[in-house]
N, C-alpha and C. Protein backbone atom coordinates (compact mmCIF):
# COMPACT_ATOMS: atom_id res chain seq x y z
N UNK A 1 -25.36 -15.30 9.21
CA UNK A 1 -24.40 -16.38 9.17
C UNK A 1 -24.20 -16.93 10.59
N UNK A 2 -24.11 -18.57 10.83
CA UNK A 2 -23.67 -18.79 11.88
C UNK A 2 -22.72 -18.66 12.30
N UNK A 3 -22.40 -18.82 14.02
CA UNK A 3 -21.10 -18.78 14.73
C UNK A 3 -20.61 -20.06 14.52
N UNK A 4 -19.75 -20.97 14.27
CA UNK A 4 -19.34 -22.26 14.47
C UNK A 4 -17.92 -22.44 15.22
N UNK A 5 -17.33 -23.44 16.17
CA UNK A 5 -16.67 -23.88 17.09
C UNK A 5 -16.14 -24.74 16.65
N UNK A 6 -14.96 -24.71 17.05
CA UNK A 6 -13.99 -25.93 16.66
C UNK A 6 -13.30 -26.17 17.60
N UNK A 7 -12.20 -27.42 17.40
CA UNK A 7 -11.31 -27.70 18.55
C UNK A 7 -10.21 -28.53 17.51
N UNK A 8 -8.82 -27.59 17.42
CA UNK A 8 -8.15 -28.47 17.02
C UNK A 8 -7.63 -29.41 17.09
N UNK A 9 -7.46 -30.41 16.42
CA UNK A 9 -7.45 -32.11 17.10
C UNK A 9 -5.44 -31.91 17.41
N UNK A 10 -4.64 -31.02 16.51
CA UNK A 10 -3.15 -31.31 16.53
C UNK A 10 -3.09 -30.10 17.84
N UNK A 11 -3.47 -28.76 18.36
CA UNK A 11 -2.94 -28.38 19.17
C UNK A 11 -3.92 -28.67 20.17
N UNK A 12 -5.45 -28.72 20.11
CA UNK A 12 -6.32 -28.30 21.03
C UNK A 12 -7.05 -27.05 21.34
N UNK A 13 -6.66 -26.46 20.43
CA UNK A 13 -7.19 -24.88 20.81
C UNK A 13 -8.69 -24.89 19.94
N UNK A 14 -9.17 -24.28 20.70
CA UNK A 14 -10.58 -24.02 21.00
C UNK A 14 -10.92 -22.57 19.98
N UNK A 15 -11.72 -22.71 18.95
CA UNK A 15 -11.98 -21.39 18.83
C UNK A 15 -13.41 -20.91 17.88
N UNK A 16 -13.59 -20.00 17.64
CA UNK A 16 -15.09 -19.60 17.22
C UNK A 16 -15.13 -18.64 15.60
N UNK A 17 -15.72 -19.16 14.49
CA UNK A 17 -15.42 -18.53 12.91
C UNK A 17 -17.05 -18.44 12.62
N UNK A 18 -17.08 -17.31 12.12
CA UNK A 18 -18.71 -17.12 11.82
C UNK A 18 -18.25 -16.71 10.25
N UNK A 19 -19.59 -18.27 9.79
CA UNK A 19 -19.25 -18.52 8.39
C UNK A 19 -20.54 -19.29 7.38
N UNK A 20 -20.38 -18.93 6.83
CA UNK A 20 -21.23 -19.63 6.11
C UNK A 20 -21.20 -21.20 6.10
N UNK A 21 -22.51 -21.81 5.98
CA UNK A 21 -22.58 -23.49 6.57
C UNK A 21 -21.64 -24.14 5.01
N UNK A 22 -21.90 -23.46 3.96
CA UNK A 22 -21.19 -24.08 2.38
C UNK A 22 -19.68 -23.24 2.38
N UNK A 23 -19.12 -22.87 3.36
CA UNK A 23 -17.82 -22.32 3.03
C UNK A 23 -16.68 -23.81 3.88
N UNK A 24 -15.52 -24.20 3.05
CA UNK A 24 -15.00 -25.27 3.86
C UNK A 24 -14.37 -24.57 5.02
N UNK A 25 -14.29 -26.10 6.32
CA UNK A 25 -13.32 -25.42 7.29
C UNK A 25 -12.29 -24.78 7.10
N UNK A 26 -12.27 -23.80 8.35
CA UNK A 26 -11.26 -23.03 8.52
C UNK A 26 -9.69 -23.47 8.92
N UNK A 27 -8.48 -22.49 8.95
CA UNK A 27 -7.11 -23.67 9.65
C UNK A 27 -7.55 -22.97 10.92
N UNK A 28 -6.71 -23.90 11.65
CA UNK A 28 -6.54 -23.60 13.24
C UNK A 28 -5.99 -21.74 13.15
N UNK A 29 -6.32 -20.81 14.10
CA UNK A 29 -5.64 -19.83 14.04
C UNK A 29 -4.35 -19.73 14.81
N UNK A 30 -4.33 -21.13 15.31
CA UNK A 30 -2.70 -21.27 16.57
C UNK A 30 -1.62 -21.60 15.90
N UNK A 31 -2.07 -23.12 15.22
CA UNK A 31 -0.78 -23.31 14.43
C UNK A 31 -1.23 -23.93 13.15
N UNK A 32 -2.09 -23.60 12.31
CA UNK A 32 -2.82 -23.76 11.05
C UNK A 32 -3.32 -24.85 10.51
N UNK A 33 -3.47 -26.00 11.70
CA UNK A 33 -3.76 -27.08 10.88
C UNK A 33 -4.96 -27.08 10.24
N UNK A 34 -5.35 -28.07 9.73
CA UNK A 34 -7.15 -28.37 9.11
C UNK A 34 -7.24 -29.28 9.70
N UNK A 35 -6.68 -29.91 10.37
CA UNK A 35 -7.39 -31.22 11.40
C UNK A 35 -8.29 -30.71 12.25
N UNK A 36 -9.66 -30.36 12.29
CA UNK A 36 -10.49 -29.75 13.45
C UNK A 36 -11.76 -30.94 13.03
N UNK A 37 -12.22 -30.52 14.69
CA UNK A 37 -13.90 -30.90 15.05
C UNK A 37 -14.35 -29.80 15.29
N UNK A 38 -15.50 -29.99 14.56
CA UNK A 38 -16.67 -29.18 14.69
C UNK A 38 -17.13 -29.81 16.14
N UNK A 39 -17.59 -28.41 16.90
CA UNK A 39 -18.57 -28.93 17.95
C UNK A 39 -19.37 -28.80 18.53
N UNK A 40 -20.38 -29.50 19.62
CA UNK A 40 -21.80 -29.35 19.40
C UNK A 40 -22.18 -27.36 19.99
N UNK A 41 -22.87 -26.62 19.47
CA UNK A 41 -22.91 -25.45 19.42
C UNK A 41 -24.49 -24.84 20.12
N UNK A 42 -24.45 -24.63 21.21
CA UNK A 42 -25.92 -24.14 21.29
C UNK A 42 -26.30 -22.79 21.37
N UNK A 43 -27.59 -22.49 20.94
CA UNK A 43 -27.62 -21.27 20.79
C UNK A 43 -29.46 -21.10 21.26
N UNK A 44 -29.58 -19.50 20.98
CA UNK A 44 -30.75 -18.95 21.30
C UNK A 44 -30.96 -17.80 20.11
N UNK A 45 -32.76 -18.22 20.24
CA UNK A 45 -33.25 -16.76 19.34
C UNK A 45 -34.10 -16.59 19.67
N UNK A 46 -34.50 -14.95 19.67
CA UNK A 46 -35.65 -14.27 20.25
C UNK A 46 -36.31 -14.13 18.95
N UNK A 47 -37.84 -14.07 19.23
CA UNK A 47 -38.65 -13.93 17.73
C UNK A 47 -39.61 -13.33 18.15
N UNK A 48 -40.24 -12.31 17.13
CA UNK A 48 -41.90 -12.23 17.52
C UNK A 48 -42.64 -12.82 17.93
N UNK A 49 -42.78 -14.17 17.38
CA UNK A 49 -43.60 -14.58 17.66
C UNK A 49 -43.74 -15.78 19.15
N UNK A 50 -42.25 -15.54 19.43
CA UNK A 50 -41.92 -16.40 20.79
C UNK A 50 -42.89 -15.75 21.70
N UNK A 51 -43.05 -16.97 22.62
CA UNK A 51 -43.83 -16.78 23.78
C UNK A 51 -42.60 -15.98 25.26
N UNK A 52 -41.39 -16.19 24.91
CA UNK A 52 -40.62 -15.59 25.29
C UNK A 52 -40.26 -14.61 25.15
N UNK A 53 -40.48 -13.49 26.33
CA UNK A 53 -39.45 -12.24 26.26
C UNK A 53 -38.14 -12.12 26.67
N UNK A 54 -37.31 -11.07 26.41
CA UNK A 54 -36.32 -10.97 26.96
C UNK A 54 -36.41 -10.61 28.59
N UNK A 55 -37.19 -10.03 29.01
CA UNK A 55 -37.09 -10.10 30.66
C UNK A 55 -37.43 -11.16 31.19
N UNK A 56 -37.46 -12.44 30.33
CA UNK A 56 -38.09 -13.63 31.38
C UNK A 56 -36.83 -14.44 30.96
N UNK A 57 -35.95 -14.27 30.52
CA UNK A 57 -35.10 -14.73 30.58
C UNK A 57 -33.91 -14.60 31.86
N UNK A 58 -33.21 -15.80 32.29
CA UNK A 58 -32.65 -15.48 33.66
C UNK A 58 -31.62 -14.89 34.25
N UNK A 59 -31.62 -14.18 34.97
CA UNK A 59 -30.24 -13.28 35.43
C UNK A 59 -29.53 -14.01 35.70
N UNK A 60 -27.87 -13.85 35.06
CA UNK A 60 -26.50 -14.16 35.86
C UNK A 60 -26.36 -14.88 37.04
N UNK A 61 -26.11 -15.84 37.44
CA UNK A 61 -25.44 -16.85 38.66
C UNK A 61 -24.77 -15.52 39.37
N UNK A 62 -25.18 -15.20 41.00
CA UNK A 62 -24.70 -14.48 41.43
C UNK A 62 -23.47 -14.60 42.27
N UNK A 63 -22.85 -16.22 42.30
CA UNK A 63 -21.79 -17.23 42.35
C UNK A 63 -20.78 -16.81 41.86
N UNK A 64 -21.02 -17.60 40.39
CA UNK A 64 -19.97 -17.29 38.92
C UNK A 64 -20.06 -16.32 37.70
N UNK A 65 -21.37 -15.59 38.02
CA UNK A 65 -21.32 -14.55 36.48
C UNK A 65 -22.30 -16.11 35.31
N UNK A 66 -22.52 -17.02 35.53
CA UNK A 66 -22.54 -17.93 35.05
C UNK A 66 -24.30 -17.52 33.75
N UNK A 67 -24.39 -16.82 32.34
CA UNK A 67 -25.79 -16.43 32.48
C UNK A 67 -26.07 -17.67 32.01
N UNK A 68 -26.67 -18.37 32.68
CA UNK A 68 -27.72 -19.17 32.46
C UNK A 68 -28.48 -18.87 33.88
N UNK A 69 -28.26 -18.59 34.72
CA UNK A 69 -28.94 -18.08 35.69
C UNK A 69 -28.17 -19.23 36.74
N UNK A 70 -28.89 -18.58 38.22
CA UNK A 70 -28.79 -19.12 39.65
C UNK A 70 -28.97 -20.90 39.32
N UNK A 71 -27.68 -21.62 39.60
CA UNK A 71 -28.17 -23.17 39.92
C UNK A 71 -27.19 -23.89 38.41
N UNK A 72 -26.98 -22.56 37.19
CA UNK A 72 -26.83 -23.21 35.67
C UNK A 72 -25.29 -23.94 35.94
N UNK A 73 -24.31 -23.91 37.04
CA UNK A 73 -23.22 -24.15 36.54
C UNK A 73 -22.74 -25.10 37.81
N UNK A 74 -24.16 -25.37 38.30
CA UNK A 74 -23.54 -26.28 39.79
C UNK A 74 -23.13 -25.56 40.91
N UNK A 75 -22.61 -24.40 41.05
CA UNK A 75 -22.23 -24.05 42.07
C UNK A 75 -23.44 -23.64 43.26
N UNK A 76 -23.19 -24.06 44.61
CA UNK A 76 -24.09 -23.24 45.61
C UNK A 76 -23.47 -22.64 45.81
N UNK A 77 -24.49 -21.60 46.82
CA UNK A 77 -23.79 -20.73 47.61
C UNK A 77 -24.34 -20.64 49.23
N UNK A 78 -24.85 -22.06 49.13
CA UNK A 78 -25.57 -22.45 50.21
C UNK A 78 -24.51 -23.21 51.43
C-alpha cells in the first residue's frame, strides 16, 4: 500500500496515511476536517532488476543530515 500526504486546506497541517489508492480520504488528524490536498509525493524503489544498488546510492549532506546527498538541499559548506 502506498504512503500518501496531505495538507489540510482549514488548519494546514501536514501529514502522511498509508492507504489504499480506492479507500476515500482521510479527516485531518488535528482538527478533522475532509477539506485536504493530496500532494505531489516522491518516492524510490529498489528492484532486481535495477541497474541500481543500494551502495550507489548517496550519503547524507554532511551540512544538514539532508539524504539526498552533498549539494541536495542548497546548502554549502564552502
Amino acid at each position: 500500500m502506498p504512503i500518501y500526504e496531505y495538507q489540510c486546506r482549514d488548519c494546514n497541517k501536514e501529514f502522511e496515511k498509508l492507504m489504499r489508492s480506492s479507500t476515500p480520504a482521510p479527516a485531518c488528524p488535528q482538527c478533522g476536517s475532509t477539506a485536504l490536498q493530496k500532494k505531489l509525493s516522491t518516492f524510490a524503489a529498489v528492484t532486481a532488476a535495477s541497474s541500481t544498488t543500494f551502495n550507489e546510492t548517496p550519503t547524507p549532506c554532511q551540512g544538514c543530515g539532508m539524504p539526498g546527498g552533498p549539494g541536495a538541499c542548497g546548502f554549502s559548506q564552502g
